[in-house]
Protein backbone atom coordinates (compact mmCIF):
# COMPACT_ATOMS: atom_id res chain seq x y z
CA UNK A 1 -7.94 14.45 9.76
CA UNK A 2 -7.63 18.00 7.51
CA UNK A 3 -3.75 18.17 8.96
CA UNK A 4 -3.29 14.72 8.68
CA UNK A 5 -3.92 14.82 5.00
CA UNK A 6 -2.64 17.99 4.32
CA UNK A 7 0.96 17.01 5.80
CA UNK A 8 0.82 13.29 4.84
CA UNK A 9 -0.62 13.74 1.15
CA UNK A 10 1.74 17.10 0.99
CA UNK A 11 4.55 15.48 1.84
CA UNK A 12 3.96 12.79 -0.24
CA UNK A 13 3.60 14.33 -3.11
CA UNK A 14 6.86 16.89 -2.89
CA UNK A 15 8.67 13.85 -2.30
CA UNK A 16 7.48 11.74 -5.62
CA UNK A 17 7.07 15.26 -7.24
CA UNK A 18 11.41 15.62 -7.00
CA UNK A 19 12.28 12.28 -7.46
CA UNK A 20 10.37 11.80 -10.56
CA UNK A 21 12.32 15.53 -11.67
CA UNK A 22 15.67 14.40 -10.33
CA UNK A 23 15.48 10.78 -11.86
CA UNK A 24 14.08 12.08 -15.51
CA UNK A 25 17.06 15.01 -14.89
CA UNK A 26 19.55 12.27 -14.27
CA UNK A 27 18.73 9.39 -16.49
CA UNK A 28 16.03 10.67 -19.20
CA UNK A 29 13.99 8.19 -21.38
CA UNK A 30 16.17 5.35 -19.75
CA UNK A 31 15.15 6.14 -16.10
CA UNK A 32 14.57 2.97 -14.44
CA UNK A 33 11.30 1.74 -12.42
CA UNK A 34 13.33 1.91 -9.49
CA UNK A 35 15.25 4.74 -9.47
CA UNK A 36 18.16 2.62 -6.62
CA UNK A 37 18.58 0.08 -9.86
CA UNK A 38 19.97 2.80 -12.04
CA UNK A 39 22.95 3.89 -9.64
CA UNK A 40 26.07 1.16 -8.95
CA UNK A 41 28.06 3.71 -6.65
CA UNK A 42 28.76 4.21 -3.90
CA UNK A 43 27.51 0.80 -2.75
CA UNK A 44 27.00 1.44 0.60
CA UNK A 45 25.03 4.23 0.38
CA UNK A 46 22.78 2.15 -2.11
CA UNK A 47 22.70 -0.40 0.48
CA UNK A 48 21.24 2.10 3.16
CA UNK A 49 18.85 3.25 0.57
CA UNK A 50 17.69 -0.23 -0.07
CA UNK A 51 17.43 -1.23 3.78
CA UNK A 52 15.02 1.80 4.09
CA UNK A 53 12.34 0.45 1.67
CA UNK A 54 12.35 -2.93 3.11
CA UNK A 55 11.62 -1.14 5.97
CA UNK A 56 9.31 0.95 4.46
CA UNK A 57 7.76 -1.90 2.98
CA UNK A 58 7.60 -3.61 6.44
CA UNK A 59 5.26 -0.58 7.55
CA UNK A 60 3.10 -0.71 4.54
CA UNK A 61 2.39 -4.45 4.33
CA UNK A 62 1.19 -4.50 7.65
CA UNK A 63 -1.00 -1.05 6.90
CA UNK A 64 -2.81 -2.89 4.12
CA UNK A 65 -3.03 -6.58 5.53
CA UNK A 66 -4.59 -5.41 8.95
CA UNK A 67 -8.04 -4.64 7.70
CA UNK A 68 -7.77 -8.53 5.80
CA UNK A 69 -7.00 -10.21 8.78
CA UNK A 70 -9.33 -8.33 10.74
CA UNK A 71 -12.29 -8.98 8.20
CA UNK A 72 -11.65 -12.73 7.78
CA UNK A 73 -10.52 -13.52 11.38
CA UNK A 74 -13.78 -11.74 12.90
CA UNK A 75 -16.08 -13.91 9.94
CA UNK A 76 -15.27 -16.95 10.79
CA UNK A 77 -15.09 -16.35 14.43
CA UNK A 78 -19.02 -15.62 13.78
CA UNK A 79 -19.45 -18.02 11.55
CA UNK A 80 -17.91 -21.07 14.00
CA UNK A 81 -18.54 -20.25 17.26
CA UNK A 82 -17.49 -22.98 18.86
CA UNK A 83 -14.66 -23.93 17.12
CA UNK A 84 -11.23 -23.71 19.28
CA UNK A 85 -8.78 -22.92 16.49
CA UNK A 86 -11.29 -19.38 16.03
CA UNK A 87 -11.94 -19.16 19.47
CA UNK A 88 -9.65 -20.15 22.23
CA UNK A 89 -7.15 -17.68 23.34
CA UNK A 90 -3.30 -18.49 24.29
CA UNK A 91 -1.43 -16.50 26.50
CA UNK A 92 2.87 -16.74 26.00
CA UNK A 93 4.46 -14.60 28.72
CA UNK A 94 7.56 -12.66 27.72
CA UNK A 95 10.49 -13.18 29.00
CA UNK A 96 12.13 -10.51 31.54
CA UNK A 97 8.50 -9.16 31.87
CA UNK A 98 5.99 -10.14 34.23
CA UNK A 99 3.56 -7.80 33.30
CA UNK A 100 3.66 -7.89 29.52
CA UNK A 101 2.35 -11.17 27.40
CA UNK A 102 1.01 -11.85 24.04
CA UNK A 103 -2.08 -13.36 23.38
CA UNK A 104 -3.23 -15.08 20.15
CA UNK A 105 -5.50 -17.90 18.53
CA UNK A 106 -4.08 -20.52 16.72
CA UNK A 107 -6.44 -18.63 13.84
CA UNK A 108 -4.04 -15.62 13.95
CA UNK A 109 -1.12 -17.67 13.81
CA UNK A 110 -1.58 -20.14 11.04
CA UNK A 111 -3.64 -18.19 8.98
CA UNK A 112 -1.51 -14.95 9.11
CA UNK A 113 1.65 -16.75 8.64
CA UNK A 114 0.40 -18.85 5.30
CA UNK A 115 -1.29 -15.16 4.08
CA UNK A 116 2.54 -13.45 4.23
CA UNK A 117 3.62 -16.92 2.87
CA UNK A 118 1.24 -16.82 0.28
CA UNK A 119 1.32 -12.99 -0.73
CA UNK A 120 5.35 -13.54 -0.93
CA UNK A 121 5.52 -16.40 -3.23
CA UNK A 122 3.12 -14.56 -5.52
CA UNK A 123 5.52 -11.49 -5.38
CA UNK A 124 8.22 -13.38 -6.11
CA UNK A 125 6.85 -15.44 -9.31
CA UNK A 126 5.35 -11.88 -10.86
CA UNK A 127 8.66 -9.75 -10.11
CA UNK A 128 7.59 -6.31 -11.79
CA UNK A 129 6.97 -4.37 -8.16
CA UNK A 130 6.77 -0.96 -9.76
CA UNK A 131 3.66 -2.35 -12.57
CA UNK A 132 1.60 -3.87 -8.96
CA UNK A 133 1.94 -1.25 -6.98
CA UNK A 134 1.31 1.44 -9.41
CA UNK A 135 -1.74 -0.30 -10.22
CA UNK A 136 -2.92 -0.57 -6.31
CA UNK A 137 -1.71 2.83 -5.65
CA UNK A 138 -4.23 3.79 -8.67
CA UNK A 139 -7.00 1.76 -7.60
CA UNK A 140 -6.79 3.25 -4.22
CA UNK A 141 -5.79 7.06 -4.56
CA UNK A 142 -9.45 8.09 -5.45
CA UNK A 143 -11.61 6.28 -2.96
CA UNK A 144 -8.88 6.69 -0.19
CA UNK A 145 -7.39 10.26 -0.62
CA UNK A 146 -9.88 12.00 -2.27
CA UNK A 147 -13.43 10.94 -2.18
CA UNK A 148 -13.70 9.65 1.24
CA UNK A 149 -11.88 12.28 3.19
CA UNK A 150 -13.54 14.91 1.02
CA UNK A 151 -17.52 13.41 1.93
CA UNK A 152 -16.32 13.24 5.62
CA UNK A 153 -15.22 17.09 5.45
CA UNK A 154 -18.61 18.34 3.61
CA UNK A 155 -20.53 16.37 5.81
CA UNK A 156 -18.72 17.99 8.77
CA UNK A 157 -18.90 21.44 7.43
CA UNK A 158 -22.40 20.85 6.77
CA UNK A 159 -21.97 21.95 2.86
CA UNK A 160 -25.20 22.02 1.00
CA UNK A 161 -25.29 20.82 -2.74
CA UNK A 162 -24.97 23.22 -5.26
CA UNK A 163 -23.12 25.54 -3.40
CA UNK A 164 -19.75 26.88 -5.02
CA UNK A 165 -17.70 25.25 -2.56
CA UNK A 166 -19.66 21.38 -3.03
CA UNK A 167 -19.10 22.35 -7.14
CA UNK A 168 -15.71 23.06 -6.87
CA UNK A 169 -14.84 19.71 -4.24
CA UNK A 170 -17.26 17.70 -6.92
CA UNK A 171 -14.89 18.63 -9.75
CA UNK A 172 -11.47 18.31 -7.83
CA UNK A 173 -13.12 15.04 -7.01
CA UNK A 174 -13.63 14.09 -10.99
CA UNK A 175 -10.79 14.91 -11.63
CA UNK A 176 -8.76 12.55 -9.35
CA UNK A 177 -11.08 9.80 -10.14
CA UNK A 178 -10.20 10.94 -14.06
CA UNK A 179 -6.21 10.65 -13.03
CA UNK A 180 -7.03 7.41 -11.36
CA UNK A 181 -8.74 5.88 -14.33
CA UNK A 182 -5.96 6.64 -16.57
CA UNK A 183 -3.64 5.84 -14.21
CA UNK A 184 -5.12 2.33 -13.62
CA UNK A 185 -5.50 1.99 -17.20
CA UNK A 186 -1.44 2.49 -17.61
CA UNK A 187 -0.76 0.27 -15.02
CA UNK A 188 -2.78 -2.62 -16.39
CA UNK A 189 -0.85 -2.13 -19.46
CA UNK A 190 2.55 -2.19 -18.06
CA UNK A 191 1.57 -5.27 -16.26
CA UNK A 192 0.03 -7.10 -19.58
CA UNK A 193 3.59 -5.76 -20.92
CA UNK A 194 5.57 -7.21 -18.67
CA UNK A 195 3.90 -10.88 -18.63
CA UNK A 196 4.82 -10.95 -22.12
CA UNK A 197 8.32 -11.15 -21.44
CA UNK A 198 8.34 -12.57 -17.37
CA UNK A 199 9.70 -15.70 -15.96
CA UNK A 200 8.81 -16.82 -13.01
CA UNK A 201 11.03 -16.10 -10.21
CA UNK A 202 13.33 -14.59 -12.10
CA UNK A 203 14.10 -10.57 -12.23
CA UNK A 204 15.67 -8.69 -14.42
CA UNK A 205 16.87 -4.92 -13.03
């Protein structure tokens, strides 16, 4: 988990560290909220760069919709227990493998398929990307990256309160949560910005 973090949340922040430099460097004041918007050539190479975030995105969404589907789809398997359309398991063979099949409830399958339905539409009639996911990425940089990992490590390491090293991890820890507050607090604004001047289904890069 400590190399996980370190790497991941490292390499992470390099990454957003340079573009943000390189972007500002390029277009000052006027750099866009997605930094692909504000370059026209050489097309292809934008079109590459595009492909990778949808399948970047493709990752994510099913990162963060996992732990929905498994919360709802294991409550209402408790809460009807008899019911078929929670309960009863098909089986559809692959083709051009015996050995390898998929199984699924018709649960899984409706459900799932109206949530990605559901979640898209809603994406499409509010289309400011960067405001949303600045906000989510603010609402879950504290509890995720800093305060969660950082209990599991002092309660590993068996560090006692008041120590120097529990002070200093309790003030790296305000501070995130400080840089998350403000952060969500932009965020909210940009969005409350932006639905002053949206229309529905309708972008303007």
């Amino acid at each position: 988990m400590k190399k996980a973090s370190i790497y991941g949340i490292g390499l992470t922040t390099l990454f957003y560290i340079s573009l943000g430099c390189l972007g500002y460097a390029t277009f000052g004041n006027d750099t866009p909220g997605n930094i692909l918007t504000g370059f026209r050539k050489p097309i292809w190479l934008m079109d590459i760069a595009n492909l990778a975030v949808l399948i970047h995105l493709f990752g994510a969404y099913q990162l963060f919709a996992q732990p929905i589907f498994a919360f709802y789809e294991q409550w209402s398997a408790k809460k009807w227990l008899s019911a078929g359309f929670f309960q009863r398991v098909y089986t559809l063979n692959l083709p051009f493998s015996k050995s390898r099949s998929i199984k699924f409830t018709l649960c899984k399958l409706i459900l799932r398929t109206l949530f990605v339905l559901i979640t898209t539409v809603v994406a499409m009639m509010l289309p400011f990307f960067n405001a949303v996911v600045g906000l989510l990425g603010a609402l879950g940089f504290w509890p995720l990256t800093v305060y969660y990992p950082m209990s599991m490590y002092m309660s590993q390491a068996k560090i006692k309160r008041r120590q120097f090293k529990w002070v200093m991890l309790q003030v790296l820890s305000l501070v995130c949560l400080f840089v998350s507050l403000v952060a969500v607090i932009g965020s909210v604004a940009d969005i409350i910005e932006h639905l002053k001047h949206a229309e529905l289904f309708k972008i303007k890069l």
